[in-house]
PDB file of N, CA and C in Angstrom:
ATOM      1  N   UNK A   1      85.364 -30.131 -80.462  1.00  0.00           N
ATOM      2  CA  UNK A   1      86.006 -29.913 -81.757  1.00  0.00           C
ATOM      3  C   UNK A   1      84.954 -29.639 -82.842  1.00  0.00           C
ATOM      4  N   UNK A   2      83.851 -30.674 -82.732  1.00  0.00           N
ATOM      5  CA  UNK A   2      82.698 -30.621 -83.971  1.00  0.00           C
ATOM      6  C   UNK A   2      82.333 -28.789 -83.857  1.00  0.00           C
ATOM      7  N   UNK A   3      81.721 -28.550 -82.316  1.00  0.00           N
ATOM      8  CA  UNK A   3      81.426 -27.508 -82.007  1.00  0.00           C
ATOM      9  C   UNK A   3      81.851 -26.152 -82.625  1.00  0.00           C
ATOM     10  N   UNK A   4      82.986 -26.379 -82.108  1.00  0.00           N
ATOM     11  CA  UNK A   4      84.154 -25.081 -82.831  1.00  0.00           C
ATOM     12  C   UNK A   4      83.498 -25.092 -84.262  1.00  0.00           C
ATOM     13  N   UNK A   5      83.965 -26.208 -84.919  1.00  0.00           N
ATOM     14  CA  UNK A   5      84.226 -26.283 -86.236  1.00  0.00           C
ATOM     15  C   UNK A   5      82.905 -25.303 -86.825  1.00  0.00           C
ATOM     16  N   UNK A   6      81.947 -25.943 -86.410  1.00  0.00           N
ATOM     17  CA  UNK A   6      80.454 -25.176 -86.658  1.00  0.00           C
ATOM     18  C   UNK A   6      80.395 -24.142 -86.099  1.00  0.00           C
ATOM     19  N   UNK A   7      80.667 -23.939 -85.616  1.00  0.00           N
ATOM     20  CA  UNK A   7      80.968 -22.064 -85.043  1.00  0.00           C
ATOM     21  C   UNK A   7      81.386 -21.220 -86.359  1.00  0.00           C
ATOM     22  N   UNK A   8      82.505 -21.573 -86.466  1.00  0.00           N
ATOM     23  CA  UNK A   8      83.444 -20.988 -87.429  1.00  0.00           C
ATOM     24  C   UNK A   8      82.716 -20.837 -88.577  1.00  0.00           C
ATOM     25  N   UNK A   9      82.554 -22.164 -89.001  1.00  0.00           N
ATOM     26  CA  UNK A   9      81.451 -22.512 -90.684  1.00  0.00           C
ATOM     27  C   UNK A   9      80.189 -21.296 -89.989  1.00  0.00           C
ATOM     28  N   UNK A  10      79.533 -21.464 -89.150  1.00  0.00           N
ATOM     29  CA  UNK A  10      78.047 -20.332 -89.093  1.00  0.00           C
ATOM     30  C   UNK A  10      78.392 -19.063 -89.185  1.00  0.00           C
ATOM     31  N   UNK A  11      79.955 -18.653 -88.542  1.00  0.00           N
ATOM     32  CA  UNK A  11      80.548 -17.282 -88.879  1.00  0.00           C
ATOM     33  C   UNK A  11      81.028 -17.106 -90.066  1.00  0.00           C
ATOM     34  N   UNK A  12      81.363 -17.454 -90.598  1.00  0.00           N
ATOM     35  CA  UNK A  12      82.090 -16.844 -92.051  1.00  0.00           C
ATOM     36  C   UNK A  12      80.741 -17.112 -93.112  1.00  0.00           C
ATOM     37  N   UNK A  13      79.678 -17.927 -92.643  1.00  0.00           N
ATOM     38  CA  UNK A  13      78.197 -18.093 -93.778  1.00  0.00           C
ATOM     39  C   UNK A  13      77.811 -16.888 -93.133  1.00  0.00           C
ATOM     40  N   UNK A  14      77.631 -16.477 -92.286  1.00  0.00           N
ATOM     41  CA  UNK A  14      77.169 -14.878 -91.964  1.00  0.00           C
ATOM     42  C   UNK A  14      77.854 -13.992 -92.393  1.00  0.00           C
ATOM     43  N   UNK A  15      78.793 -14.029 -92.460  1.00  0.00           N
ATOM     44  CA  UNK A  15      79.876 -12.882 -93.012  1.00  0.00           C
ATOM     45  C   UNK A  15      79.792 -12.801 -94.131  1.00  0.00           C
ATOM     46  N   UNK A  16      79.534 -13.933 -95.110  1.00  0.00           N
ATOM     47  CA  UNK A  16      80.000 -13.648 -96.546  1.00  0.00           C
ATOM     48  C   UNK A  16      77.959 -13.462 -96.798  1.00  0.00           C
ATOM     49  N   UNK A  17      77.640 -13.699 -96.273  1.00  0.00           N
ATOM     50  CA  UNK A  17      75.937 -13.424 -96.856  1.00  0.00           C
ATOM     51  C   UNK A  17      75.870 -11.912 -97.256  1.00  0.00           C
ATOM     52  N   UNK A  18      76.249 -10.811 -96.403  1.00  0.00           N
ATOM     53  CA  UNK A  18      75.684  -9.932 -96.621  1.00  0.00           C
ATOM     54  C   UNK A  18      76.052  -9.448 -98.361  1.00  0.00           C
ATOM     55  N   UNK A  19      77.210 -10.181 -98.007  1.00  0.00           N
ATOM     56  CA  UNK A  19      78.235  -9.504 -99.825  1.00  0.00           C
ATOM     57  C   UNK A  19      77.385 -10.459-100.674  1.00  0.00           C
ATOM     58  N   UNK A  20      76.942 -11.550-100.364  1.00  0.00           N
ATOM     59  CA  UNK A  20      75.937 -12.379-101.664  1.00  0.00           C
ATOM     60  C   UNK A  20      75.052 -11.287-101.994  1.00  0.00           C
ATOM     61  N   UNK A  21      74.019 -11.106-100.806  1.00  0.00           N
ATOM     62  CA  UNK A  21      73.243 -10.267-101.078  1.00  0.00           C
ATOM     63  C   UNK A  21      72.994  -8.930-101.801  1.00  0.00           C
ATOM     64  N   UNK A  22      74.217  -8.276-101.629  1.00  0.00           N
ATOM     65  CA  UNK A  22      74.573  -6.833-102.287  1.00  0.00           C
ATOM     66  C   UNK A  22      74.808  -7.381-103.995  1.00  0.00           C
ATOM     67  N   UNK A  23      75.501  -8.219-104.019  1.00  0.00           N
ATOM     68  CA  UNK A  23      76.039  -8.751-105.412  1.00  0.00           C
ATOM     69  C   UNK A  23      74.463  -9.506-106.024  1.00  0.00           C
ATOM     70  N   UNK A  24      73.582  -9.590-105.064  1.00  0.00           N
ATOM     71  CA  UNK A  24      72.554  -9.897-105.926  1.00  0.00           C
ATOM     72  C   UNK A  24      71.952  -8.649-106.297  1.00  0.00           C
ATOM     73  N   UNK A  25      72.114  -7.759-105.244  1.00  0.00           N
ATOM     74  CA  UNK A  25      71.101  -6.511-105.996  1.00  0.00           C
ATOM     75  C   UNK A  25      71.648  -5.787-107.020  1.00  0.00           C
ATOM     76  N   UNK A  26      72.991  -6.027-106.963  1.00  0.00           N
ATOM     77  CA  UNK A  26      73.473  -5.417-108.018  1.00  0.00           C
ATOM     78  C   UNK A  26      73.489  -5.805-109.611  1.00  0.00           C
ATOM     79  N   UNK A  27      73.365  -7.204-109.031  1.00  0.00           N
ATOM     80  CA  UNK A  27      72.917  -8.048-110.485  1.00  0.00           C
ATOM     81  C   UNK A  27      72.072  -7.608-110.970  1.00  0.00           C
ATOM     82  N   UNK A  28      70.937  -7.571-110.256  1.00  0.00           N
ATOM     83  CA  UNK A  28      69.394  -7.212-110.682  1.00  0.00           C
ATOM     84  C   UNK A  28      69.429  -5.751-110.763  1.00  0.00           C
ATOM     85  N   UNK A  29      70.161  -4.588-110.662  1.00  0.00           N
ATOM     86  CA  UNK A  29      70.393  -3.024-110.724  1.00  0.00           C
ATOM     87  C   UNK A  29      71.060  -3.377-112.560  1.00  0.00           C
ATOM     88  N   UNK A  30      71.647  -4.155-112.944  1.00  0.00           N
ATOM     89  CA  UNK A  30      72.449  -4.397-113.615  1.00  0.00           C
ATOM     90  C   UNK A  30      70.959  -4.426-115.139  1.00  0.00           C
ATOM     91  N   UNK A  31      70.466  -5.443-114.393  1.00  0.00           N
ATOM     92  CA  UNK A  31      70.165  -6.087-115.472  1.00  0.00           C
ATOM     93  C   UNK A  31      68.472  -5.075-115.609  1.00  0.00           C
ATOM     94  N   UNK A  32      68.231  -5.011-114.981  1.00  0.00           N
ATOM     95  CA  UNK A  32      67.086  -3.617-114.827  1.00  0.00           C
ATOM     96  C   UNK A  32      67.622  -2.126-116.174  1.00  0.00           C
ATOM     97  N   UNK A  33      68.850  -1.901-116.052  1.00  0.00           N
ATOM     98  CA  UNK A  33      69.263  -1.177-116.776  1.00  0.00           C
ATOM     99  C   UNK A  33      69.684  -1.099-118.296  1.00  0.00           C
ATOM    100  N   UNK A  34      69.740  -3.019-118.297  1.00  0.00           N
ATOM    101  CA  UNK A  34      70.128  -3.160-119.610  1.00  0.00           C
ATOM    102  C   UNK A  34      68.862  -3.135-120.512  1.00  0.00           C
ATOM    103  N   UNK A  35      67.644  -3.845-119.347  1.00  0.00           N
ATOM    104  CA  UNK A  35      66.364  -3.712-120.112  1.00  0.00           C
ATOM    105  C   UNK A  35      65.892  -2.249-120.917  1.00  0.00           C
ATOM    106  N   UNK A  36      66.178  -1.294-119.947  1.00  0.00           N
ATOM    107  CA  UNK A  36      65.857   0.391-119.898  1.00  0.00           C
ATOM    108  C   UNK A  36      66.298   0.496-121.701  1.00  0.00           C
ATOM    109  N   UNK A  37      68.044  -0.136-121.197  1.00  0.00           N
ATOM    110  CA  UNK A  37      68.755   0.437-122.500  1.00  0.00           C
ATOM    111  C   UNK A  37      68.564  -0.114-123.680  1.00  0.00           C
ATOM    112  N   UNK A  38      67.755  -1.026-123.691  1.00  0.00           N
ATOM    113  CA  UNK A  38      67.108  -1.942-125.230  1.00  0.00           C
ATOM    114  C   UNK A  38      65.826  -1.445-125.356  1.00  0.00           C
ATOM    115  N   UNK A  39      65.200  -0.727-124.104  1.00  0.00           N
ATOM    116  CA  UNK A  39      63.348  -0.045-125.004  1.00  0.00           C
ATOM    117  C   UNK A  39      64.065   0.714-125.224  1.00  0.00           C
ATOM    118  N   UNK A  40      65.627   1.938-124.869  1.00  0.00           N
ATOM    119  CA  UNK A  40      65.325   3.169-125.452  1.00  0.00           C
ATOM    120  C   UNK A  40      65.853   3.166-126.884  1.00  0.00           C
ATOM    121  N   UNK A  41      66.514   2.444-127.124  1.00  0.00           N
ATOM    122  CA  UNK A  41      67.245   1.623-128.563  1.00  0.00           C
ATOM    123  C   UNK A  41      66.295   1.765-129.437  1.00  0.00           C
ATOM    124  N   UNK A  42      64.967   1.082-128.994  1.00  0.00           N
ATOM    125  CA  UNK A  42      64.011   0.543-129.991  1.00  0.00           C
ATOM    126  C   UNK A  42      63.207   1.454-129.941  1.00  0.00           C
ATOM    127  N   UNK A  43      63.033   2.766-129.044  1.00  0.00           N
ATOM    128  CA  UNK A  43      62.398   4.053-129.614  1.00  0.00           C
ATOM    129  C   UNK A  43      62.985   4.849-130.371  1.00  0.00           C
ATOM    130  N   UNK A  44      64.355   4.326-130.174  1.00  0.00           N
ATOM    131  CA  UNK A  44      65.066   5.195-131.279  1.00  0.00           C
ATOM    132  C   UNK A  44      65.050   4.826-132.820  1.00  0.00           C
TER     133      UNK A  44
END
């Protein structure tokens, strides 16, 4: 029963990792851009 249980829990922590991961790069795509968009502000 324990077994299973931890099966299951190690499958769905693998499954949902890859989407953490994307949602982190996108954070950081995010926030990379906002920087861009405040130097070009301040050359303006």
């Amino acid at each position: 029963m324990l077994s299973k249980r931890r099966l299951s829990l190690i499958k769905s922590e693998s499954a949902s990792h890859p989407i953490a991961k994307f949602a982190f790069v996108i954070q950081k795509y995010q926030n990379s851009t906002k920087r861009s968009g405040n130097i070009n502000q301040n050359l303006c």
